[in-house]
Protein backbone atom coordinates (compact mmCIF):
# COMPACT_ATOMS: atom_id res chain seq x y z
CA UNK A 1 0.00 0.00 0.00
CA UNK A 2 0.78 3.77 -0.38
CA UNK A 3 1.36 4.42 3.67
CA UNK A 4 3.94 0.99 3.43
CA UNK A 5 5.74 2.15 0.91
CA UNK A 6 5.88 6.13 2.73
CA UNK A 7 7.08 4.67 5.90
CA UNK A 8 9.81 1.93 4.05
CA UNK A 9 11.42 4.89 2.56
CA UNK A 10 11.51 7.05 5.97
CA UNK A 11 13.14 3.56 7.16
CA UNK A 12 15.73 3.65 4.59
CA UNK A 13 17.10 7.40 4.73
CA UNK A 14 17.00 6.27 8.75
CA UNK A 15 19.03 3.23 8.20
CA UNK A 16 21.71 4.94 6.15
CA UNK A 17 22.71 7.69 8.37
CA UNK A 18 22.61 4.91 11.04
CA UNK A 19 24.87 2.62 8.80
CA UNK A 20 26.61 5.09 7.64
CA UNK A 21 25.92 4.48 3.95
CA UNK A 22 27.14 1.49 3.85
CA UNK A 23 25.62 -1.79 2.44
CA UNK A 24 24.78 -4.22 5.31
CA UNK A 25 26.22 -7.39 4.05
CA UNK A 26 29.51 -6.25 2.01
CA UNK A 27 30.24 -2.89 3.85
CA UNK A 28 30.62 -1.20 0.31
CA UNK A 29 29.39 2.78 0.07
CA UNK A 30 25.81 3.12 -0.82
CA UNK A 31 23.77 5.96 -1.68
CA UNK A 32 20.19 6.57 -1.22
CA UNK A 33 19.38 5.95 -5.23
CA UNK A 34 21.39 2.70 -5.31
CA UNK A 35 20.16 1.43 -1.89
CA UNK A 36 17.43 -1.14 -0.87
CA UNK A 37 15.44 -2.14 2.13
CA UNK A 38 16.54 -5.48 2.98
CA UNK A 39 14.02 -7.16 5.56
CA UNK A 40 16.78 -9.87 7.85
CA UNK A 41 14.11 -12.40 8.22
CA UNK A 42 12.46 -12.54 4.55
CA UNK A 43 8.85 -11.47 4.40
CA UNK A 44 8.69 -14.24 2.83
CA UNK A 45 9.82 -16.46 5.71
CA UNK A 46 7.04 -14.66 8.21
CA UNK A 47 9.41 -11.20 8.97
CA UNK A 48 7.94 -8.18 9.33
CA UNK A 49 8.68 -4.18 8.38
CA UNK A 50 9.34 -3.33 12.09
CA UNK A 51 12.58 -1.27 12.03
CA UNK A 52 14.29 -3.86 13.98
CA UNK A 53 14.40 -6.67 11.10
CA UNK A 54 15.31 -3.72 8.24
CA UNK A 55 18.65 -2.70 7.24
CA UNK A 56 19.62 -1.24 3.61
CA UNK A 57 21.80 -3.28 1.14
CA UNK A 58 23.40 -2.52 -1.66
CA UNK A 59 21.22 -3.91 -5.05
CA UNK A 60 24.03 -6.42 -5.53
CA UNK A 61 24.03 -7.94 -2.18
CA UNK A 62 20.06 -7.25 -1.90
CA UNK A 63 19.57 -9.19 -5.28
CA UNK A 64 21.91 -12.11 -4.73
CA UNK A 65 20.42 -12.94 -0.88
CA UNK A 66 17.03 -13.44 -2.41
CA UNK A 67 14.72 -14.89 0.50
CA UNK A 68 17.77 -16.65 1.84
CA UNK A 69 18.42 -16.66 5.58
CA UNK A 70 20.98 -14.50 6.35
CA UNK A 71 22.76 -17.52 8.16
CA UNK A 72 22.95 -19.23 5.03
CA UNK A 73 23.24 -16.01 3.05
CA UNK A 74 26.96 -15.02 5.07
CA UNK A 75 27.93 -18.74 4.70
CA UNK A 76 27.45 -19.10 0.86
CA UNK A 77 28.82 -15.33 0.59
CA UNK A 78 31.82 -15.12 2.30
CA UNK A 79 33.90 -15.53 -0.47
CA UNK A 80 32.23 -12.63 -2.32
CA UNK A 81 31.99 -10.37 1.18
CA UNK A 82 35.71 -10.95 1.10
CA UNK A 83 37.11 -10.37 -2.55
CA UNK A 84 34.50 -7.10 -2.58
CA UNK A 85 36.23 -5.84 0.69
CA UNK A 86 39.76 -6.33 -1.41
CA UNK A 87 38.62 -4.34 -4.60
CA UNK A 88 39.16 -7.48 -6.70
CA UNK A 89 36.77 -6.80 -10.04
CA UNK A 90 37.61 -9.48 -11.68
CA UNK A 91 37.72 -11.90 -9.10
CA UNK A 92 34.27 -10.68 -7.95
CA UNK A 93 32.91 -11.24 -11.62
CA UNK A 94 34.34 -14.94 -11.50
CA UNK A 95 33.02 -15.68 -8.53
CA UNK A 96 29.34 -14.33 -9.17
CA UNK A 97 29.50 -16.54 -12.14
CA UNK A 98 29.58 -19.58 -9.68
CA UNK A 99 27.70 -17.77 -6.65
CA UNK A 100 24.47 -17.58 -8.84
CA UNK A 101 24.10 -20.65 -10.24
């Protein structure tokens, strides 16, 4: 609805001064424009939009999570978290290739 979608973006501006701008998962700088709400327990999996199970995330991160659980999320992504926090383009490119399938 209209009012859900209102108070999800009042979330998000909240979330990124309290985050700093920076993506939950990989710690990479965000901006408002290339940010999304990322609910910690999926909606999907019974979560809610109370502020305590939002954070914002970075589309990349946002998109390859899915409805994942963020246990299982960290475990299949450390790899990524960790070549992302290095800089390594390439090596991040390679290892989405695997990461997605």
């Amino acid at each position: 609805s209209g009012a859900t979608k209102r108070y999800l973006r009042s979330q998000r501006k909240k979330l990124l001064v309290i985050q700093q701008n920076k993506c939950f998962y990989c710690q990479c700088d965000i901006e408002y424009q290339s940010s999304t709400i990322e609910h910690l327990i999926p909606r999907s999996r019974g979560g809610s939009n109370n502020s305590e199970n939002l954070a914002v995330a970075c589309d990349y991160c946002n998109l390859l999570r899915g409805s994942r659980s963020i246990i299982d999320w960290f475990k299949r992504a450390k790899g990524l978290l960790e070549l992302i926090a290095g800089g390594e383009k390439q090596e991040i490119y390679c290892f989405l290739q695997i990461f997605v399938k």
